[in-house]
PDB file of N, CA and C in Angstrom:
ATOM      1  N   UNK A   1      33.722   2.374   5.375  1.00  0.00           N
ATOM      2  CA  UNK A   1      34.438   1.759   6.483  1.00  0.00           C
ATOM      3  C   UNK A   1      35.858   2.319   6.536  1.00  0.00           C
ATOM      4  N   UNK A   2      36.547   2.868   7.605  1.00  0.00           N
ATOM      5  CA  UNK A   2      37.584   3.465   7.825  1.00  0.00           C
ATOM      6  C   UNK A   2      38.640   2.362   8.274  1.00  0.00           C
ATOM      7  N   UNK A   3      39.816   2.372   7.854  1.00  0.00           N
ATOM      8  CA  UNK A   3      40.767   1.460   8.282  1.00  0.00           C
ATOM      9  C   UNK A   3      41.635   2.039   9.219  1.00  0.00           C
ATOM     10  N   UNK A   4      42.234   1.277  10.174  1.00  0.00           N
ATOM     11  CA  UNK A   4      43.412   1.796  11.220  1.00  0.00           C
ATOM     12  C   UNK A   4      44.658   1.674  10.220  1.00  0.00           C
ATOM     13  N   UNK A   5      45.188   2.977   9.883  1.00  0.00           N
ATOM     14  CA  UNK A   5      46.107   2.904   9.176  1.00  0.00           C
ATOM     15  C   UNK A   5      47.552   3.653  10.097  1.00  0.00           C
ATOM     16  N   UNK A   6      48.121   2.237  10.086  1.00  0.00           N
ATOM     17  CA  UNK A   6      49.426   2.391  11.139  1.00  0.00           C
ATOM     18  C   UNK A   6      50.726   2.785  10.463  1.00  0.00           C
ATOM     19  N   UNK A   7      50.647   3.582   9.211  1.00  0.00           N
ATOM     20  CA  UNK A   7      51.736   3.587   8.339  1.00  0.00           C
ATOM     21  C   UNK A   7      51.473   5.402   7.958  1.00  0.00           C
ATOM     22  N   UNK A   8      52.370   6.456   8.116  1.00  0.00           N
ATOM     23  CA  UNK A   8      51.936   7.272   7.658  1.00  0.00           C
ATOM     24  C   UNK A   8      53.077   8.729   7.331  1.00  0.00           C
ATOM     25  N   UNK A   9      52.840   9.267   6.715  1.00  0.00           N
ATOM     26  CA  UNK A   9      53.459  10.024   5.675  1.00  0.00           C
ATOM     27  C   UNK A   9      54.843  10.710   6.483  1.00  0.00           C
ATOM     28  N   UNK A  10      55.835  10.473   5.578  1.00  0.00           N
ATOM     29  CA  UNK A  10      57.233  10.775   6.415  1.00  0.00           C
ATOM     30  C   UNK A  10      58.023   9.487   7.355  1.00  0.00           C
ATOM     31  N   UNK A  11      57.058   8.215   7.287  1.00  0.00           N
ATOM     32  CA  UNK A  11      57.675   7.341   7.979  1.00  0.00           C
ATOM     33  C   UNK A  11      58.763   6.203   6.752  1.00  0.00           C
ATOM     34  N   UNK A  12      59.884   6.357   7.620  1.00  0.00           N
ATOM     35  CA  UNK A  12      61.147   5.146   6.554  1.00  0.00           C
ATOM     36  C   UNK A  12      60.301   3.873   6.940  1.00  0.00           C
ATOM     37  N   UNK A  13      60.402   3.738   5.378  1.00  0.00           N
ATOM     38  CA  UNK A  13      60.295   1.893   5.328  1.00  0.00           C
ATOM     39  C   UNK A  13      60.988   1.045   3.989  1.00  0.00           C
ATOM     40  N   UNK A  14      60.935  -0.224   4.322  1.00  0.00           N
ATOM     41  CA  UNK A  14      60.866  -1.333   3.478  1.00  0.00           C
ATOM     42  C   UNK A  14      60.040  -1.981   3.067  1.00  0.00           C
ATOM     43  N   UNK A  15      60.292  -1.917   1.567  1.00  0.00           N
ATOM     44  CA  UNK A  15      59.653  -2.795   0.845  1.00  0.00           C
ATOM     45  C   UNK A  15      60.437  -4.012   0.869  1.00  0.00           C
ATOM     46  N   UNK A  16      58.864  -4.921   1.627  1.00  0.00           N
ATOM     47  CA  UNK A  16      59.014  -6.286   1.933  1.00  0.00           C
ATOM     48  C   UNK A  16      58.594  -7.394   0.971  1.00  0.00           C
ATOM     49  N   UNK A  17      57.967  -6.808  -0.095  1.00  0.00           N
ATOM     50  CA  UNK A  17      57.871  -7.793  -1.402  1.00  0.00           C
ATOM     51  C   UNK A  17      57.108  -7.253  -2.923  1.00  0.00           C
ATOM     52  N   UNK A  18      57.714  -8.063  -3.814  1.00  0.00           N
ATOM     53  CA  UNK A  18      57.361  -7.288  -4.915  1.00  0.00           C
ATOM     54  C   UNK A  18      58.894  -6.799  -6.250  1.00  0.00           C
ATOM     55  N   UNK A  19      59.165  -5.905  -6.912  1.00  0.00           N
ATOM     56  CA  UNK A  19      60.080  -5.696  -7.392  1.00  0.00           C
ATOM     57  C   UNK A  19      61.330  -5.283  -6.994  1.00  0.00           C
ATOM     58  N   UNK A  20      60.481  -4.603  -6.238  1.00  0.00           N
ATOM     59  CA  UNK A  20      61.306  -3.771  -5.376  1.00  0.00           C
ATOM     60  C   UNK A  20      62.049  -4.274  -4.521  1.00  0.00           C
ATOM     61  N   UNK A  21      61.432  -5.255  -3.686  1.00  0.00           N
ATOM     62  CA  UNK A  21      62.098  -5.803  -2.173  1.00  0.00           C
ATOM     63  C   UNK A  21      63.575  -5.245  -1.717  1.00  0.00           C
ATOM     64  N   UNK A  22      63.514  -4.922  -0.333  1.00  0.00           N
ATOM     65  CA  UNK A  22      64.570  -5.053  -0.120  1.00  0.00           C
ATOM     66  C   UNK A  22      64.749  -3.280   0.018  1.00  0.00           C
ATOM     67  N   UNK A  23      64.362  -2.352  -1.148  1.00  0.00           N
ATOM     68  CA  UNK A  23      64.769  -0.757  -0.828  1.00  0.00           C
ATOM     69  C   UNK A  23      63.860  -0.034   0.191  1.00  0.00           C
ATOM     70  N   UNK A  24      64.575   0.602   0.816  1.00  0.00           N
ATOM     71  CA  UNK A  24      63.620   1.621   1.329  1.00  0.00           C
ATOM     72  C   UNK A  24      63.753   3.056   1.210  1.00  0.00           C
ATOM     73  N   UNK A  25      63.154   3.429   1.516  1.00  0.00           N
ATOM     74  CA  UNK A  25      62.306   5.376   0.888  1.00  0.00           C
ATOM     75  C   UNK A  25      61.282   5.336   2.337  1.00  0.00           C
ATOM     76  N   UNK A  26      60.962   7.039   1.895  1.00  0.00           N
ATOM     77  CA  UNK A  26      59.937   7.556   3.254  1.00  0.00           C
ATOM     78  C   UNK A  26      59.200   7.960   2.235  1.00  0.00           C
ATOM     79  N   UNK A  27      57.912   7.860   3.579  1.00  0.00           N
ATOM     80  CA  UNK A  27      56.224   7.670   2.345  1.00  0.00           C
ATOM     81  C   UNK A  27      56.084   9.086   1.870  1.00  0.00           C
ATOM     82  N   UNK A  28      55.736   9.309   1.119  1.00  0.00           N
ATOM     83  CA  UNK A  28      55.644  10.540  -0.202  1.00  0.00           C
ATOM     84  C   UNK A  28      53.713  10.979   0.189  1.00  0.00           C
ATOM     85  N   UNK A  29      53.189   9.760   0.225  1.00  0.00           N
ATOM     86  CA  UNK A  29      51.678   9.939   0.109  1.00  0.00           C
ATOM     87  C   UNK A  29      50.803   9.039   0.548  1.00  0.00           C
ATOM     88  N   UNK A  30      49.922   8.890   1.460  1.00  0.00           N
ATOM     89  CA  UNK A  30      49.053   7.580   1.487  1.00  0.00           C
ATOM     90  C   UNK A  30      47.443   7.560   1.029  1.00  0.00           C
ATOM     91  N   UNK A  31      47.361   7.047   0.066  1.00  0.00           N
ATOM     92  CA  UNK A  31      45.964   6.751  -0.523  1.00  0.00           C
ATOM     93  C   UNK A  31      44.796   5.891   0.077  1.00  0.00           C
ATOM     94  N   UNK A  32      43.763   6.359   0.426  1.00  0.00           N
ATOM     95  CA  UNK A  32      42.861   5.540   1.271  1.00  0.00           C
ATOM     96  C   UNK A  32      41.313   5.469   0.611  1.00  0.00           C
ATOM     97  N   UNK A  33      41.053   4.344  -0.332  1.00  0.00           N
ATOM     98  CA  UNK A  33      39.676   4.510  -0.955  1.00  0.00           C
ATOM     99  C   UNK A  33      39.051   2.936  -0.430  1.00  0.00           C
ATOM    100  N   UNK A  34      37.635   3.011  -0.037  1.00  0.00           N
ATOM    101  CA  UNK A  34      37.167   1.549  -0.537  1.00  0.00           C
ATOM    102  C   UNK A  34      37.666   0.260   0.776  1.00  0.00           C
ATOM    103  N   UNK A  35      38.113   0.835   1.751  1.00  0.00           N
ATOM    104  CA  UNK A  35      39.168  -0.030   2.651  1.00  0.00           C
ATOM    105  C   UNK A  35      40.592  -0.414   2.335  1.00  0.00           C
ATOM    106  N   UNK A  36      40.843   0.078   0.989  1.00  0.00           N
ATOM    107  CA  UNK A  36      42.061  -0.013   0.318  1.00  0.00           C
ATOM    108  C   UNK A  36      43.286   0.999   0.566  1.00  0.00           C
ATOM    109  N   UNK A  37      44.430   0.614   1.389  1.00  0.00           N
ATOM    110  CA  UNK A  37      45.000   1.574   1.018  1.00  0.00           C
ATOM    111  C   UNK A  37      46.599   1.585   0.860  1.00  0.00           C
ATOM    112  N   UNK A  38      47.329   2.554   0.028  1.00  0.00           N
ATOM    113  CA  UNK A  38      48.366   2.488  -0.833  1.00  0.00           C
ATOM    114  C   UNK A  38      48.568   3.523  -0.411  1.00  0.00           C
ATOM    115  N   UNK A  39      50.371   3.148  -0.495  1.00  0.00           N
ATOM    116  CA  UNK A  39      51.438   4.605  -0.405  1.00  0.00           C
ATOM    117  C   UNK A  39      52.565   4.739  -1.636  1.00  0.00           C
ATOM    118  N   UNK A  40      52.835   5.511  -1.640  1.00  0.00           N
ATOM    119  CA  UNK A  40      53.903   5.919  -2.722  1.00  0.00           C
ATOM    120  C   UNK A  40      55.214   6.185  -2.008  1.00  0.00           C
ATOM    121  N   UNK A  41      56.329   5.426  -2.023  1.00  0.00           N
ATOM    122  CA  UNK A  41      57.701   5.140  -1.590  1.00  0.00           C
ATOM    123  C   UNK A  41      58.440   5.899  -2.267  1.00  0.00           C
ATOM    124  N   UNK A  42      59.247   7.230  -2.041  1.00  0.00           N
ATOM    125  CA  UNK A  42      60.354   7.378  -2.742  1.00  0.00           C
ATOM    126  C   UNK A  42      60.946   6.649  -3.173  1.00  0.00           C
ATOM    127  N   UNK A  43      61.319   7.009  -4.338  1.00  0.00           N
ATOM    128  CA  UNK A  43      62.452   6.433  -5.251  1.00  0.00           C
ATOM    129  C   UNK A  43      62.189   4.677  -5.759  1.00  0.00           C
ATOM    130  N   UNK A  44      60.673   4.491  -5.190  1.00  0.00           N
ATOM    131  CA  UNK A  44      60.221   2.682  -5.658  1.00  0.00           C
ATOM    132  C   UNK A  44      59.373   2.744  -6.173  1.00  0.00           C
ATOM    133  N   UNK A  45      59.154   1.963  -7.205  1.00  0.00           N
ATOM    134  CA  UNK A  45      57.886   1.019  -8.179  1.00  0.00           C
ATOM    135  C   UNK A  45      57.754   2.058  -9.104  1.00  0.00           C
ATOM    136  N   UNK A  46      58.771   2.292  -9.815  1.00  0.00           N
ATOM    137  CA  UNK A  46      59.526   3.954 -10.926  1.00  0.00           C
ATOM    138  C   UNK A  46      58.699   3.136 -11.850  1.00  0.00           C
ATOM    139  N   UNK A  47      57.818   4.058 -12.427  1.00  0.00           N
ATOM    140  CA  UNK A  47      56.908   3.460 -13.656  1.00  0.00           C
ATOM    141  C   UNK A  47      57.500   4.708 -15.074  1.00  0.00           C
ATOM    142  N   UNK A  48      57.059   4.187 -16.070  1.00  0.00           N
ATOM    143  CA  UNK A  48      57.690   5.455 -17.071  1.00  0.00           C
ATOM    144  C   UNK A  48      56.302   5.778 -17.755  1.00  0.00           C
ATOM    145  N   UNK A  49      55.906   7.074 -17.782  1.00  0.00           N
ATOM    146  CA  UNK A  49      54.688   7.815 -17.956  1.00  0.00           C
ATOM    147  C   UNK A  49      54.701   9.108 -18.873  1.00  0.00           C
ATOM    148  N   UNK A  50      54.201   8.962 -19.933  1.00  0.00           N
ATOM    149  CA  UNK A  50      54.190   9.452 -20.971  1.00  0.00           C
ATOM    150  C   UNK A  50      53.711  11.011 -20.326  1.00  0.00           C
ATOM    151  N   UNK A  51      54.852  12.429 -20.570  1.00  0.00           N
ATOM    152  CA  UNK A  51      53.937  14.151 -19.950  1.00  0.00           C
ATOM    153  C   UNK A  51      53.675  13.848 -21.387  1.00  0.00           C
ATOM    154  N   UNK A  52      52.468  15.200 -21.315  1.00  0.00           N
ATOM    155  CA  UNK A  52      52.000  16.014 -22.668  1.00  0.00           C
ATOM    156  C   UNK A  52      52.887  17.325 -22.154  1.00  0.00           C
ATOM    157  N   UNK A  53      53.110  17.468 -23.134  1.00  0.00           N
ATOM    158  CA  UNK A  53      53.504  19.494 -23.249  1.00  0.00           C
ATOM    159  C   UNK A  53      52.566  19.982 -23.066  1.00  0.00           C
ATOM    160  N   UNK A  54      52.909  21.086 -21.848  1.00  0.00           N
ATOM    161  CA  UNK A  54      52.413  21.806 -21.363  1.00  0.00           C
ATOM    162  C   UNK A  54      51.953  23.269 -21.831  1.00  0.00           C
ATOM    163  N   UNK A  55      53.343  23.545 -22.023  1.00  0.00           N
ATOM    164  CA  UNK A  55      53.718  24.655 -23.076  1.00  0.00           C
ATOM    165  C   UNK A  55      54.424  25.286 -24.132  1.00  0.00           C
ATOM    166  N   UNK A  56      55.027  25.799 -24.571  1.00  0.00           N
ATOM    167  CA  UNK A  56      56.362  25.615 -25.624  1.00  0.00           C
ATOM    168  C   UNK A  56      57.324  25.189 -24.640  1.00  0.00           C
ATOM    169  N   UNK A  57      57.733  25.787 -23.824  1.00  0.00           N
ATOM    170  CA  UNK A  57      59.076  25.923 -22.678  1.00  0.00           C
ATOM    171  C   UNK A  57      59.041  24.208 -22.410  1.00  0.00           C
ATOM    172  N   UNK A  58      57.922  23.652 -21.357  1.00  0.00           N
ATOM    173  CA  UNK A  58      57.681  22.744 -20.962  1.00  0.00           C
ATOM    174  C   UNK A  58      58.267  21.482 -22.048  1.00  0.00           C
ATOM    175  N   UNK A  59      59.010  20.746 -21.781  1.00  0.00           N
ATOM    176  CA  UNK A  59      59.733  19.742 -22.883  1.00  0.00           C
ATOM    177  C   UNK A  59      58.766  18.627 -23.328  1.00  0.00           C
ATOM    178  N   UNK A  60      58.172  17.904 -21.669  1.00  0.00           N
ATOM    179  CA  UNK A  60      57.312  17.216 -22.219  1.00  0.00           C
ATOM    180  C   UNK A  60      58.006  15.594 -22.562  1.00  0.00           C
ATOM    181  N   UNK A  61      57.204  14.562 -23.288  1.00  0.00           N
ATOM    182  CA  UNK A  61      58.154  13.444 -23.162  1.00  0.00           C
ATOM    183  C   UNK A  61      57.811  11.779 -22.040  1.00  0.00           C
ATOM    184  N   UNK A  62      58.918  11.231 -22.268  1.00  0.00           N
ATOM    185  CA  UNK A  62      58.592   9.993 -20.931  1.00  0.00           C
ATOM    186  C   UNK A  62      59.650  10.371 -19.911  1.00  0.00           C
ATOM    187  N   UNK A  63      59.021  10.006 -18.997  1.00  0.00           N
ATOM    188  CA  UNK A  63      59.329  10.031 -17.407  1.00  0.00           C
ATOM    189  C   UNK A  63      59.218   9.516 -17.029  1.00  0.00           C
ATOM    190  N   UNK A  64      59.782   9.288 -15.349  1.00  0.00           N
ATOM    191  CA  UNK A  64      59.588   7.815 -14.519  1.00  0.00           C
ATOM    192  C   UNK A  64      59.242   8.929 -13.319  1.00  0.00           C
ATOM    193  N   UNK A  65      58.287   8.096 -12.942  1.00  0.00           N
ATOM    194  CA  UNK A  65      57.632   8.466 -11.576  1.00  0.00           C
ATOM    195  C   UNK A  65      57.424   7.279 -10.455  1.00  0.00           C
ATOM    196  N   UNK A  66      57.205   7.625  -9.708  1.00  0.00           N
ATOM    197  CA  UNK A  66      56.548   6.513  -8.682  1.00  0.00           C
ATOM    198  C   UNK A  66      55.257   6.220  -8.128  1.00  0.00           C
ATOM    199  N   UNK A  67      55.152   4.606  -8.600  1.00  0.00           N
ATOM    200  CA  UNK A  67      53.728   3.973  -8.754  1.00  0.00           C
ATOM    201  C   UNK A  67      53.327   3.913  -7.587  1.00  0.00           C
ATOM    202  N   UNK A  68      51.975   3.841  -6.967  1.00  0.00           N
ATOM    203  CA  UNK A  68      51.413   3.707  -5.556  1.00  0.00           C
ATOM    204  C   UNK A  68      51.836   2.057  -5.175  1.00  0.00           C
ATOM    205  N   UNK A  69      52.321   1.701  -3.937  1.00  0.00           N
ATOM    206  CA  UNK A  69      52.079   0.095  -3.288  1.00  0.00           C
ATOM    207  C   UNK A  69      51.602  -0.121  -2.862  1.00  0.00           C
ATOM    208  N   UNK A  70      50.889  -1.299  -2.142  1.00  0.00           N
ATOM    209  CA  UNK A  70      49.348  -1.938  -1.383  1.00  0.00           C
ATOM    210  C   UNK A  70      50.357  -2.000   0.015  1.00  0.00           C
ATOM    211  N   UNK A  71      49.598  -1.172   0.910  1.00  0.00           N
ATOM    212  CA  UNK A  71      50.357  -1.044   1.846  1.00  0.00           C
ATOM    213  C   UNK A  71      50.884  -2.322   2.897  1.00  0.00           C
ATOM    214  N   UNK A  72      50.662  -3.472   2.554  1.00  0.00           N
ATOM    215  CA  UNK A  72      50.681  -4.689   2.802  1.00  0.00           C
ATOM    216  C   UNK A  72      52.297  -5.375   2.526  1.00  0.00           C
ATOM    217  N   UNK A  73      52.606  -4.559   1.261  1.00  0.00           N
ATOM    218  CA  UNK A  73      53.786  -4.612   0.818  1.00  0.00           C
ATOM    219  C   UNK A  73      55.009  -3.446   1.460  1.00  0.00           C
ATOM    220  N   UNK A  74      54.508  -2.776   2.722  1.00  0.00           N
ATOM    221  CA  UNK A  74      56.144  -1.998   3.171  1.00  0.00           C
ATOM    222  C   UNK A  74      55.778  -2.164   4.505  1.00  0.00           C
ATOM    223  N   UNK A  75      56.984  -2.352   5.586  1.00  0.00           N
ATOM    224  CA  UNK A  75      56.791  -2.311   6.473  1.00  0.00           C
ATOM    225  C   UNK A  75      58.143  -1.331   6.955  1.00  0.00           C
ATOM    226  N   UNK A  76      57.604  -0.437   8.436  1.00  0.00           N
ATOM    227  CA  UNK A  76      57.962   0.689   8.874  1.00  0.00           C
ATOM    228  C   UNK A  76      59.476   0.180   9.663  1.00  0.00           C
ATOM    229  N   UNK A  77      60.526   1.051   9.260  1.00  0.00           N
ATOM    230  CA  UNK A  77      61.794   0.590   9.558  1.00  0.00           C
ATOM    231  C   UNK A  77      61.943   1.047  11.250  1.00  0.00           C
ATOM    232  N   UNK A  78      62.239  -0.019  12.052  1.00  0.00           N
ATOM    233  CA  UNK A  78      62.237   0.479  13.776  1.00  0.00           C
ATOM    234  C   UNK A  78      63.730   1.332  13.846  1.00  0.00           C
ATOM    235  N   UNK A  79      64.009   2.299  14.088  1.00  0.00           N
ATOM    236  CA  UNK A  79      64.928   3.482  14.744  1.00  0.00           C
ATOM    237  C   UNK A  79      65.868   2.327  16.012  1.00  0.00           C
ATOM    238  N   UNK A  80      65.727   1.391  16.417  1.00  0.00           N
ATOM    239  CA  UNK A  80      66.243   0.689  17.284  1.00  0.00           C
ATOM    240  C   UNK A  80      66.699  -0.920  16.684  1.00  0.00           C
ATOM    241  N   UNK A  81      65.809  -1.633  16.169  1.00  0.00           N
ATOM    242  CA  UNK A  81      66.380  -2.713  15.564  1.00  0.00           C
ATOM    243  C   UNK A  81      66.842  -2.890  14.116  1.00  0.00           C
ATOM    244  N   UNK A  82      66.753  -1.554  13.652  1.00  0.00           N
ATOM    245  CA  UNK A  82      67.129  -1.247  12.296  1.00  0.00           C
ATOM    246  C   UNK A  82      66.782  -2.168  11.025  1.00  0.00           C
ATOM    247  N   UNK A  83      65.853  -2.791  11.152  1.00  0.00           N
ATOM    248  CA  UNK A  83      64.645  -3.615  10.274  1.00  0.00           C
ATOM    249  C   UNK A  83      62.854  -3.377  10.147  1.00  0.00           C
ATOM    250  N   UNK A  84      62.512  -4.067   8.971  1.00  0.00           N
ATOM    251  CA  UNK A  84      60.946  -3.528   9.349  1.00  0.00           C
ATOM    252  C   UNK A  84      60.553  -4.553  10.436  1.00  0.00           C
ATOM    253  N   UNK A  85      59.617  -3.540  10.994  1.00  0.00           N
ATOM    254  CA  UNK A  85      58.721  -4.703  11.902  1.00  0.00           C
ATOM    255  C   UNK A  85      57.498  -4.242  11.668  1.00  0.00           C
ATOM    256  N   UNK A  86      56.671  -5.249  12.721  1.00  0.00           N
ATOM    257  CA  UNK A  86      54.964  -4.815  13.141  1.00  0.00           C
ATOM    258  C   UNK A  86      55.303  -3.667  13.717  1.00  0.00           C
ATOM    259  N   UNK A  87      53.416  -3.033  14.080  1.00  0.00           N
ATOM    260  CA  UNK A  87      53.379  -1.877  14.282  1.00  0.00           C
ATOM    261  C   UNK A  87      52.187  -2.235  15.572  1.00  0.00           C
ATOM    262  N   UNK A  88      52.326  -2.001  16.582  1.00  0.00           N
ATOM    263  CA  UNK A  88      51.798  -1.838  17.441  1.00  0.00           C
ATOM    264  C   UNK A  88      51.296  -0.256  18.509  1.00  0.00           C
ATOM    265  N   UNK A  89      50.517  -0.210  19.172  1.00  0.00           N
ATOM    266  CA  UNK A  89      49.612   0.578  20.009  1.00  0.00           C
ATOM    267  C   UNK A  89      49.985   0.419  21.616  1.00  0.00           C
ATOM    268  N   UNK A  90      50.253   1.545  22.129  1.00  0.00           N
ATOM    269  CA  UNK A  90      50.262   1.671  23.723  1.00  0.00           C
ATOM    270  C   UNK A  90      49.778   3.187  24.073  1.00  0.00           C
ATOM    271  N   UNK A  91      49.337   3.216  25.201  1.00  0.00           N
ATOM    272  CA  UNK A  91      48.727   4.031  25.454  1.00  0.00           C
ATOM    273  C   UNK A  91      49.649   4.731  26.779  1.00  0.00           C
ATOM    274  N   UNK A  92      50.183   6.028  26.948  1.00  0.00           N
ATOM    275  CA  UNK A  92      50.785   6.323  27.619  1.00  0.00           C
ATOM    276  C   UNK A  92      50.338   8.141  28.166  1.00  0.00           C
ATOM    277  N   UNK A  93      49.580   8.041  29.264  1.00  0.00           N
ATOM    278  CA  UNK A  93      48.749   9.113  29.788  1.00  0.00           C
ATOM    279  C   UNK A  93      47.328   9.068  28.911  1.00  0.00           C
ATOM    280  N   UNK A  94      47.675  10.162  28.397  1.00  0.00           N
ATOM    281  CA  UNK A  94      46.430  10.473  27.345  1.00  0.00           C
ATOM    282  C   UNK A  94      46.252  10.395  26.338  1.00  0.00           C
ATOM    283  N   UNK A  95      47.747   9.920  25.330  1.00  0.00           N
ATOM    284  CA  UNK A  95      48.014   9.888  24.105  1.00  0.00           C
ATOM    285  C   UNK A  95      48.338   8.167  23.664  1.00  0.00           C
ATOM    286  N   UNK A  96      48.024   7.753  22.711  1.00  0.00           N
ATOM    287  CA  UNK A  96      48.127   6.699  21.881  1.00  0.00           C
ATOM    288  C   UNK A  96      49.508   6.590  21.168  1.00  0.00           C
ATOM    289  N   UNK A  97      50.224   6.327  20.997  1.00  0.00           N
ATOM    290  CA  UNK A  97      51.736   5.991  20.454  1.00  0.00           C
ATOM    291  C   UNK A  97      51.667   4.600  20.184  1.00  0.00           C
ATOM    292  N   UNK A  98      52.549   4.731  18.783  1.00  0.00           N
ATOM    293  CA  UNK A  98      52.867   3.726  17.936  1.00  0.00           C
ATOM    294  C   UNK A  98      54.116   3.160  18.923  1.00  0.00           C
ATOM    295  N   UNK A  99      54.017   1.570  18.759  1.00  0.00           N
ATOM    296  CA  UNK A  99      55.479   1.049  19.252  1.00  0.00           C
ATOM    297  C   UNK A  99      55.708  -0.321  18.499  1.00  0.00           C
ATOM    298  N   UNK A 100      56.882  -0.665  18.699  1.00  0.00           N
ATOM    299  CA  UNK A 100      58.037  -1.475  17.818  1.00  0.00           C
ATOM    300  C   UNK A 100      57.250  -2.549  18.479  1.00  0.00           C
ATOM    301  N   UNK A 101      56.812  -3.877  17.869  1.00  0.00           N
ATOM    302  CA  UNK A 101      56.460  -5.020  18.169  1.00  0.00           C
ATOM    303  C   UNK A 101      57.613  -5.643  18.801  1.00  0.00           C
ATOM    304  N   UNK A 102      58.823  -5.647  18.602  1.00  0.00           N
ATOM    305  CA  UNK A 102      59.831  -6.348  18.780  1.00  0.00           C
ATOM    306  C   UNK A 102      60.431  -6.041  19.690  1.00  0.00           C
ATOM    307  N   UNK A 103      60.701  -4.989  20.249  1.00  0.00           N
ATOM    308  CA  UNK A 103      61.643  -4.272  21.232  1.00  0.00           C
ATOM    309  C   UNK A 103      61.009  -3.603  22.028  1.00  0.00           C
ATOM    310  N   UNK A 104      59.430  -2.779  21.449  1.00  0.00           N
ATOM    311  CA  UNK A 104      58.654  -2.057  22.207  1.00  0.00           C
ATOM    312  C   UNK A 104      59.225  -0.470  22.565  1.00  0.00           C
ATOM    313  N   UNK A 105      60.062  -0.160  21.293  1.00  0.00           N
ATOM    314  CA  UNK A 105      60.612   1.420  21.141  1.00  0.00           C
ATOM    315  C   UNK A 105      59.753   1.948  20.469  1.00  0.00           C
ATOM    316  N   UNK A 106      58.930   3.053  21.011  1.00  0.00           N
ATOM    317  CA  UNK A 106      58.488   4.015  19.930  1.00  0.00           C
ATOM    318  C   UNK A 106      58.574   4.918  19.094  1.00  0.00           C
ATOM    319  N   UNK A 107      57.680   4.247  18.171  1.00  0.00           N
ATOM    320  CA  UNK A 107      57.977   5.023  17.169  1.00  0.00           C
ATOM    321  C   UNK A 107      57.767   6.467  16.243  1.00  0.00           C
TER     322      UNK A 107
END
């Protein structure tokens, strides 16, 4: 089963709950398995993850990376009301465009 996924790679958002709340980053990646799906936020949900060495050169060590979020948890920052909102659908000629629930600017 395929989901309408109204959130997608390169778009600014906020994280609207969770540790994070409150930062926002542009999506890095969106993961879609199972009806499930998760994005990875710059610079949010920094987990610390053990590299192996790679090679001599390669240092190797813990690192912080960024954990995937349930996309339930960010919503897409509107270019006009400068907050997250819903994500809505209009249809204009032949093409489908995303628009601002709130103001109705697209996005």
């Amino acid at each position: 089963m395929k989901t309408k996924v109204k959130i997608h790679r390169n778009d600014n958002v906020e994280i609207i709950a969770g540790k994070d709340k409150g930062k926002r980053g542009t999506i890095l990646r969106v993961f879609e398995k199972n009806g499930h799906v998760r994005v990875i936020v710059s610079g949010a949900n920094l987990v610390k993850k053990a590299i192996k060495r790679k090679s001599q050169q390669d240092a190797g060590g813990i690192a912080e990376v960024e954990a995937p979020l349930d996309i339930s948890n960010v919503g897409l920052v509107c270019k006009k009301c400068g907050r997250p909102v819903r994500v809505g659908f209009k249809i204009e000629g032949d093409k489908k465009i995303r628009v601002c629930r709130k103001c109705g600017e697209a996005l």
